[in-house]
Protein backbone atom coordinates (compact mmCIF):
# COMPACT_ATOMS: atom_id res chain seq x y z
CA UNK A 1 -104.31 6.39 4.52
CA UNK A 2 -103.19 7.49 7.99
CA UNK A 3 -103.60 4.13 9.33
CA UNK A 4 -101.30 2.54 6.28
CA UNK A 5 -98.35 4.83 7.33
CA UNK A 6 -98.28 4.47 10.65
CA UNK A 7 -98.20 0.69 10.00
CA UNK A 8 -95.68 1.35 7.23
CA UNK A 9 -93.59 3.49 9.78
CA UNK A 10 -93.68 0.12 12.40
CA UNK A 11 -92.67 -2.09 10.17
CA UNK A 12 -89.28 -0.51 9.25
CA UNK A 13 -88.91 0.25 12.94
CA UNK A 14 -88.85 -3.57 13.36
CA UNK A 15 -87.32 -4.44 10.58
CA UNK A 16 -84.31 -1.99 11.77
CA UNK A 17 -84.25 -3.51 15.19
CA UNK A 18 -83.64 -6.95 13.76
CA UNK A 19 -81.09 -5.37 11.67
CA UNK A 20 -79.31 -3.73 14.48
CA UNK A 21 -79.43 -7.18 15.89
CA UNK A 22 -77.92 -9.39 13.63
CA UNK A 23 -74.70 -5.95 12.81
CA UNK A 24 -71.50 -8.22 13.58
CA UNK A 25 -69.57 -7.82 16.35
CA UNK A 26 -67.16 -4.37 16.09
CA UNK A 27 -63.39 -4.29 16.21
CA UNK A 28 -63.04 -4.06 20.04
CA UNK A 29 -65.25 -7.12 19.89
CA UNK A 30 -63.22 -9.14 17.97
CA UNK A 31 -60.15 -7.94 20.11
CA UNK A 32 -62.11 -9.86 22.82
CA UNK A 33 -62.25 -13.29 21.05
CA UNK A 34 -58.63 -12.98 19.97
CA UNK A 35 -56.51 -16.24 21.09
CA UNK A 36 -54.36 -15.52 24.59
CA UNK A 37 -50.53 -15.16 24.14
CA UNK A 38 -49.13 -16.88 27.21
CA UNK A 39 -45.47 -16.85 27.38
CA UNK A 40 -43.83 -19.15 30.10
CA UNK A 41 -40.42 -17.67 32.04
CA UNK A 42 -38.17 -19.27 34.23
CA UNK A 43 -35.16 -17.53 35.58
CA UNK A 44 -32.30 -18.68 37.73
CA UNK A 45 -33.03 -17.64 41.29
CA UNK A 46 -35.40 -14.46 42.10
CA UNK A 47 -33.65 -13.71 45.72
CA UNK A 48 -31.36 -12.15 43.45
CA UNK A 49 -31.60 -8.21 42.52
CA UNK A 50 -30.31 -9.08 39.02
CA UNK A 51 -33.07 -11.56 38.59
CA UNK A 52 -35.67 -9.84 40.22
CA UNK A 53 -34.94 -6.80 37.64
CA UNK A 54 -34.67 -9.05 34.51
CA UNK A 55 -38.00 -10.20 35.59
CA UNK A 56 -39.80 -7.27 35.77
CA UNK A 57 -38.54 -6.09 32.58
CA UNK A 58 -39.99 -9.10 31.08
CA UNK A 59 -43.46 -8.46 32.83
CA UNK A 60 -43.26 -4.50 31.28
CA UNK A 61 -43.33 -5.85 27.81
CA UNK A 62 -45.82 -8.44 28.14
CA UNK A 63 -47.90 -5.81 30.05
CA UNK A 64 -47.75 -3.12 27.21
CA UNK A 65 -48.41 -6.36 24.21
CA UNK A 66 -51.07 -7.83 26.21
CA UNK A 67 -49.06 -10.81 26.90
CA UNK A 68 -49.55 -13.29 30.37
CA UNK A 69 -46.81 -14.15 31.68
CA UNK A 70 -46.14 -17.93 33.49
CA UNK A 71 -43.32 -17.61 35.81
CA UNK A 72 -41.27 -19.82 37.76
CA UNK A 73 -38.17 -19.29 39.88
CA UNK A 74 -35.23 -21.84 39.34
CA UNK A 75 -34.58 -21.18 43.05
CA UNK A 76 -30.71 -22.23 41.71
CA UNK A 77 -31.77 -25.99 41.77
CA UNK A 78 -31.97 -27.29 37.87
CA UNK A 79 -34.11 -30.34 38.97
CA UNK A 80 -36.59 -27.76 40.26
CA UNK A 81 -35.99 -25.85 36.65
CA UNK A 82 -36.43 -28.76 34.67
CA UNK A 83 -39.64 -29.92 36.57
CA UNK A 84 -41.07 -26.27 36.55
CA UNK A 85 -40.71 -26.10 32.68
CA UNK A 86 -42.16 -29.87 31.73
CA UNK A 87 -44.79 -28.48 33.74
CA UNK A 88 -45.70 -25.30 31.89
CA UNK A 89 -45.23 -27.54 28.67
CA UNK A 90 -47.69 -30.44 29.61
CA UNK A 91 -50.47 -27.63 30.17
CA UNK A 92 -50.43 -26.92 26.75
CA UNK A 93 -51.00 -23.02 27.35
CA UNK A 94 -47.03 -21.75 26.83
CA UNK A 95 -46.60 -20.29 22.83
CA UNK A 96 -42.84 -19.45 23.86
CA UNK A 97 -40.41 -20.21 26.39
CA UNK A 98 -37.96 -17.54 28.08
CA UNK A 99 -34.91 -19.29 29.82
CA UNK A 100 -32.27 -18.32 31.98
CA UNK A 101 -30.78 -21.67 33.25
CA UNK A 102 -29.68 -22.86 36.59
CA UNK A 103 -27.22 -25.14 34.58
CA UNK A 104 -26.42 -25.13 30.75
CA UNK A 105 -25.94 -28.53 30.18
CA UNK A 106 -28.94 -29.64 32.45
CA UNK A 107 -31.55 -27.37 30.46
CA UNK A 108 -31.27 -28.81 27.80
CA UNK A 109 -33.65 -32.05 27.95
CA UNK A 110 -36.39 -29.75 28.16
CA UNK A 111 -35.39 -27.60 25.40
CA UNK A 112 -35.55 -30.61 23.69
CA UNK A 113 -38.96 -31.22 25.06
CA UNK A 114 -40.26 -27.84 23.72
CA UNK A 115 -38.81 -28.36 20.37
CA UNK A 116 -40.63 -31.60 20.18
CA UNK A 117 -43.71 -29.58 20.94
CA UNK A 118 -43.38 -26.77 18.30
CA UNK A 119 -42.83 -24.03 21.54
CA UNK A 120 -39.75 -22.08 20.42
CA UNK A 121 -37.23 -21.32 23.19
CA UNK A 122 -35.31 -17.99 23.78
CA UNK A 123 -32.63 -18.32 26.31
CA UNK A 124 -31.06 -15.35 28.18
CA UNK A 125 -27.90 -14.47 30.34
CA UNK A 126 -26.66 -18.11 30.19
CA UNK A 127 -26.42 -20.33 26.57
CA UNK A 128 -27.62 -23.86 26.89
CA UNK A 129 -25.10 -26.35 25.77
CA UNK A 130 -27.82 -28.06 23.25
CA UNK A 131 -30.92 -27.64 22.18
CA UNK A 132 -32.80 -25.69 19.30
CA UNK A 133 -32.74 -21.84 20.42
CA UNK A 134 -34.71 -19.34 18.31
CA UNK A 135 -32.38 -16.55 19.76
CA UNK A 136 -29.96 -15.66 22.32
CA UNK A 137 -29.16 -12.48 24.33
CA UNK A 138 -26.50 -12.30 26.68
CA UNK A 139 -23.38 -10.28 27.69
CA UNK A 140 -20.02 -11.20 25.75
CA UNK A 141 -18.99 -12.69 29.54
CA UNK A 142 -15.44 -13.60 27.86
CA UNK A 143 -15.32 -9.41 27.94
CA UNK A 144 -16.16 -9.53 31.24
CA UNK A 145 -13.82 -11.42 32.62
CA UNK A 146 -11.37 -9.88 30.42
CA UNK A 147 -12.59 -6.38 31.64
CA UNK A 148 -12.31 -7.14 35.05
CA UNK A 149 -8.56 -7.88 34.67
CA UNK A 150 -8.20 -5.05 32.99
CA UNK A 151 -9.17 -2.93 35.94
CA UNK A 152 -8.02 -5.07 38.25
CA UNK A 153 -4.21 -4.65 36.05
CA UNK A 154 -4.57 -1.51 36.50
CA UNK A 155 -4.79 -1.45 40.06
CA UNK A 156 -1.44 -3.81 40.30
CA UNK A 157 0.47 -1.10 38.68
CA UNK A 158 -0.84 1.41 41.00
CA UNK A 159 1.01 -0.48 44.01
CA UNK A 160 4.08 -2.21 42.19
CA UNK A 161 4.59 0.74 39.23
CA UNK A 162 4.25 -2.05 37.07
CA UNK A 163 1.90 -5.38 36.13
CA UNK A 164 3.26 -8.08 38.56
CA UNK A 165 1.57 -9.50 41.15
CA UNK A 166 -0.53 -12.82 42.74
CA UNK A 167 -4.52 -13.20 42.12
CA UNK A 168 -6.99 -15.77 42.10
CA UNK A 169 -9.79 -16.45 39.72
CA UNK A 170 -13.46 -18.11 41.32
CA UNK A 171 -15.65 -19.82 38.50
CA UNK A 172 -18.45 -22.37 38.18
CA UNK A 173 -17.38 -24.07 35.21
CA UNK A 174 -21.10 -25.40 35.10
CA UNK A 175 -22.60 -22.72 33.78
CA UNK A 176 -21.51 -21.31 30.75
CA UNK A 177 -21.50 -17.31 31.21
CA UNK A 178 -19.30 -17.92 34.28
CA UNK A 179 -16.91 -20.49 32.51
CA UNK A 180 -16.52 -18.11 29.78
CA UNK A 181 -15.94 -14.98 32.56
CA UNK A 182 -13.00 -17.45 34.28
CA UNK A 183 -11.77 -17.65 30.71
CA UNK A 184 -11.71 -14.11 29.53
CA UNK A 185 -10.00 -12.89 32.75
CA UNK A 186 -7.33 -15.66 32.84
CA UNK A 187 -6.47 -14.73 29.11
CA UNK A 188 -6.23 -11.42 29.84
CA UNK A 189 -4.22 -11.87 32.92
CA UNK A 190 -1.80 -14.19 31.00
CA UNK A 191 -0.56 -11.37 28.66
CA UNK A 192 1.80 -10.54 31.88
CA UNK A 193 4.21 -12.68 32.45
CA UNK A 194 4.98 -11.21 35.89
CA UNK A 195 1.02 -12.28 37.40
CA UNK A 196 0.49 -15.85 38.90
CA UNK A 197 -3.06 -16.65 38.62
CA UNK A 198 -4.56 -18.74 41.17
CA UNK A 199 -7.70 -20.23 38.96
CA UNK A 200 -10.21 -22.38 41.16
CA UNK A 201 -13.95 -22.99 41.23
CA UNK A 202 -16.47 -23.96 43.24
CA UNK A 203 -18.43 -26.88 44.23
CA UNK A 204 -21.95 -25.17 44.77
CA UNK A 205 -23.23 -22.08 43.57
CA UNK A 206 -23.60 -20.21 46.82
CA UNK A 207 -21.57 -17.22 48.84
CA UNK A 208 -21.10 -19.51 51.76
CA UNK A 209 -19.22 -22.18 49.47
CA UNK A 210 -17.21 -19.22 48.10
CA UNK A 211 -16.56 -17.82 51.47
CA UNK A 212 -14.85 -21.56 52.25
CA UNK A 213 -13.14 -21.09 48.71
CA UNK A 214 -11.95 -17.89 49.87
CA UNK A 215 -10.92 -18.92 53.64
CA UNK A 216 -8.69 -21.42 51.62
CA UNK A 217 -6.81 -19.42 49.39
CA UNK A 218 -6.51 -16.62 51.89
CA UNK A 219 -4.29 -19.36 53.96
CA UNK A 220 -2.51 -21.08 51.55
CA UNK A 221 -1.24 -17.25 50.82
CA UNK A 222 -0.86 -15.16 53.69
CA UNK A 223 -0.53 -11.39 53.75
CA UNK A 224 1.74 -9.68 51.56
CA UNK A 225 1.25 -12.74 48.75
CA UNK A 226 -1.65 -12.20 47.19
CA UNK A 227 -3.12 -9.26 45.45
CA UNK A 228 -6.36 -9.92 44.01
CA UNK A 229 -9.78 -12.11 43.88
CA UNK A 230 -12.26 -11.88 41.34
CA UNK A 231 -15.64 -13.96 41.57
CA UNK A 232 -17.07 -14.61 38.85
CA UNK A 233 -20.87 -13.60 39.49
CA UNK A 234 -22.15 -12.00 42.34
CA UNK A 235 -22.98 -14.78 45.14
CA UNK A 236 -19.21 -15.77 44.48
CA UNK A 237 -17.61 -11.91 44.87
CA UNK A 238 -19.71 -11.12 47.79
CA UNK A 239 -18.68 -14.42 49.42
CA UNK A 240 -14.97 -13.90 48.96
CA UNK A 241 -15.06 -10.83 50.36
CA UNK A 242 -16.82 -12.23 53.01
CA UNK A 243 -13.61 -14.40 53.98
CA UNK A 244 -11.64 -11.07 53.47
CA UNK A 245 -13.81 -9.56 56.11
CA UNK A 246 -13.50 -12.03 58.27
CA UNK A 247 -9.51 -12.89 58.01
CA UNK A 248 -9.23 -8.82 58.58
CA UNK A 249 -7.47 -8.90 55.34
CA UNK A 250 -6.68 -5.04 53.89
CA UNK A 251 -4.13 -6.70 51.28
CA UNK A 252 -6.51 -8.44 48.77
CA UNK A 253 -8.80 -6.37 46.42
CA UNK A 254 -11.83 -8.29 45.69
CA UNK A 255 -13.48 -8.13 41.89
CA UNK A 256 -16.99 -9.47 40.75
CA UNK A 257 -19.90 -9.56 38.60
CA UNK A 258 -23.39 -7.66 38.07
CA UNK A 259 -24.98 -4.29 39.98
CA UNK A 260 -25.90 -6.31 42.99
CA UNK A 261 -26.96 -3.71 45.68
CA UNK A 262 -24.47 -5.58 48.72
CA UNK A 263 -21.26 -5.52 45.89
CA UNK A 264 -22.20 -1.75 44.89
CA UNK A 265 -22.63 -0.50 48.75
CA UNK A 266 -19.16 -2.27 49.53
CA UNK A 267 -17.26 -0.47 46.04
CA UNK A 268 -18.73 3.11 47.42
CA UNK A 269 -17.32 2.71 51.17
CA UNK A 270 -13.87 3.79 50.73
CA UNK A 271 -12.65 1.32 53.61
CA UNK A 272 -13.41 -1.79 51.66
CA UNK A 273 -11.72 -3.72 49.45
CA UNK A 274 -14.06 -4.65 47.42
CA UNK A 275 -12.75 -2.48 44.28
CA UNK A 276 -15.13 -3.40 41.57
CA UNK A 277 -17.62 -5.15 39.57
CA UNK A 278 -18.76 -5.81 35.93
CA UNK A 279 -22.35 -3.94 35.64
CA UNK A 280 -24.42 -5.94 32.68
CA UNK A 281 -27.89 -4.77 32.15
CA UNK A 282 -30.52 -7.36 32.98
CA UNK A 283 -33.48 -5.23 32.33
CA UNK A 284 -32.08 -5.18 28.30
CA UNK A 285 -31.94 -8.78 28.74
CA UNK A 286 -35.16 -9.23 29.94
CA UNK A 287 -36.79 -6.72 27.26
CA UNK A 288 -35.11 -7.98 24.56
CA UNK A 289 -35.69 -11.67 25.46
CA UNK A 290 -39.56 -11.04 26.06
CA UNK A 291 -39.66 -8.94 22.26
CA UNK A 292 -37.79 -12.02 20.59
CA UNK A 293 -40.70 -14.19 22.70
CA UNK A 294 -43.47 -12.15 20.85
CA UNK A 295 -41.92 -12.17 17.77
CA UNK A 296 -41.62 -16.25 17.77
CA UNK A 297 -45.08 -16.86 18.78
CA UNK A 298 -46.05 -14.70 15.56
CA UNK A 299 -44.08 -16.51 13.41
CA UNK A 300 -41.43 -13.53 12.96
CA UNK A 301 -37.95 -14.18 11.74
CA UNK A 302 -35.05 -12.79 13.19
CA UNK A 303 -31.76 -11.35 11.36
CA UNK A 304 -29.50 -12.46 14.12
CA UNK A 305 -30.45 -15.40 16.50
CA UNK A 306 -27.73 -14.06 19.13
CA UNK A 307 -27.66 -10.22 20.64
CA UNK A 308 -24.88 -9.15 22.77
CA UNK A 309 -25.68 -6.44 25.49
CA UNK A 310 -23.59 -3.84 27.10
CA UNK A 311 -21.15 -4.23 30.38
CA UNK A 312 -19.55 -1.33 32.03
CA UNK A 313 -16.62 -1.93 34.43
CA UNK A 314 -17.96 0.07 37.74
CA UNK A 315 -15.12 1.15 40.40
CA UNK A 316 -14.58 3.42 43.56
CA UNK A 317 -13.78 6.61 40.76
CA UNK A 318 -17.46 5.98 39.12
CA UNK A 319 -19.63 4.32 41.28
CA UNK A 320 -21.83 7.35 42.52
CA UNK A 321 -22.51 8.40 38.53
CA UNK A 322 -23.31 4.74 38.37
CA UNK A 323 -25.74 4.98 41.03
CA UNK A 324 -27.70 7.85 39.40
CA UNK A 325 -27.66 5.63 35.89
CA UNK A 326 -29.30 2.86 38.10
CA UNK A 327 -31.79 5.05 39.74
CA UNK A 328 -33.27 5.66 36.33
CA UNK A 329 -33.00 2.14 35.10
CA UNK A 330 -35.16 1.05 38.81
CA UNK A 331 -37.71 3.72 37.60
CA UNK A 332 -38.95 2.53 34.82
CA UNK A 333 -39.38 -0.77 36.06
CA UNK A 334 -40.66 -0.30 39.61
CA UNK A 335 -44.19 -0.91 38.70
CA UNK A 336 -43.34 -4.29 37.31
CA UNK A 337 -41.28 -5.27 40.21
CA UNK A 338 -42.70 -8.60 42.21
């Protein structure tokens, strides 16, 4: 009887083992299996603070939704762009797109591409000209423009007791956010009769081309005729006042776009001209462009397909509480920083 139970007792110890074998996987093995997101980004140009941070608020939400990110920097050269992104497409890996384009017109091709391929396409800062977009998130840069002339307004009446004055507008009508910046400030600016606005653009997209803008329009008005320049994004400010600089040129207060670290450092010395910028908030941009990413490659639908994010118009009178509000913007990204 003894010898029946113990042989009763090893066969449901076997017969558990096999059991215990053949239990399914658990949740956090299943986790395991799950398909890869991989979400493909290419921005503009990375050498640029504004960049660098909307990327690295991009990598912080993919990090915390277990998300890989493919990156690629436009390096400002849309052929490069364009090439970078049929690339990430042909490898078949990419379930969403994030774009910030080197040129809005030239992106889209490869929009098209993706659309073809069933990859939805978020596009952020700058609007492509064509294309099918699942969203959109961008300043209003017609505001921006239009707030810089504000300010810039505001400083004319400081000097003449009243809104009169000469000033020149820098744009690159290729891309859109920039076109729509020269736009908003020259509407703004013609609601006084007594302002001449110089409006020009340049050929290429850099600080040394605006710098020869600059040099130009610094001669063809000499001191005591002009008042004001306003670039429209941040290469373009920093190279006008560049040509200020240089030209030794204490008459002409110079206006621009974006936190960059060179245009903030020249608003808080109190011996520059450089008088202000238009902050926008490229880590929102980035987060909000990466969360619309996620949703798309799950198939989410959106109430609105285009989100508007804030701008703040930062002087010489708020520039060191606008330095604190940056300090704690850099510290939540600053593990996610390249």
């Amino acid at each position: 009887m003894k010898k029946f139970a113990s042989l009763l007792l090893a066969l449901v110890m076997v017969l558990s083992l096999v059991a215990c074998g053949n239990k399914p996987a658990d949740d956090g093995a299943a986790d395991d299996g799950a398909e890869e997101i991989v979400i493909g980004v290419s921005l503009m140009d990375y050498q640029w603070e504004y960049f660098q941070d909307m990327a690295a608020a991009m990598r912080k939400v993919a990090a915390e939704n277990g998300v890989t990110l493919i990156e690629a920097d436009g390096g400002s050269d849309v052929a490069k762009q364009m090439k970078d992104i049929e690339d990430m497409i042909a490898a078949g890996k990419v379930k969403a797109l994030v774009i910030n384009a080197v040129s809005s017109a030239g992106i889209v091709p490869v929009i098209e591409e993706a659309n073809a391929a069933g990859i939805p396409v978020i596009t952020v800062d700058v609007q492509a000209e064509g294309g099918d977009v699942y969203a959109h998130v961008a300043s209003d840069n017609k505001a921006i423009g239009a707030t810089a002339a504000q300010d810039a307004v505001a400083y004319l009446e400081s000097v003449y007791g009243e809104a009169k004055g000469t000033v020149a507008c820098v744009g690159y009508p290729q891309i859109s956010t920039m076109k729509d910046r020269a736009e908003g400030f020259c509407a703004e600016m013609a609601k006084y009769p007594n302002i001449t606005v110089i409006d020009q653009s340049v050929v290429q997209l850099t600080s040394t081309d605006a710098t020869n803008m600059g040099d130009d329009i610094l001669t063809a008005n000499p001191a005591g005729s002009l008042d004001v320049m306003f670039g429209c994004n941040a290469q373009v400010a920093m190279g006008l006042n560049a040509a200020v600089e240089t030209a030794g040129r204490t008459d002409v207060m110079i206006y621009g776009v974006d936190e960059d670290e060179g245009e903030l450092t020249y608003i808080a010395n109190p011996d520059s001209t450089f008088t202000g910028t238009v902050v926008q908030y490229p880590t929102v941009m980035g987060r909000m462009g990466m969360e619309f990413a996620i949703k798309a490659v799950n198939g989410e639908s959106i109430e609105n397909s285009f989100v508007a994010t804030d701008i703040k118009i930062v002087n010489k009178s708020n520039i060191n509480d606008f330095y604190k509000e940056k300090e704690a913007i850099k510290a939540e990204i600053a593990d996610y920083q390249g």
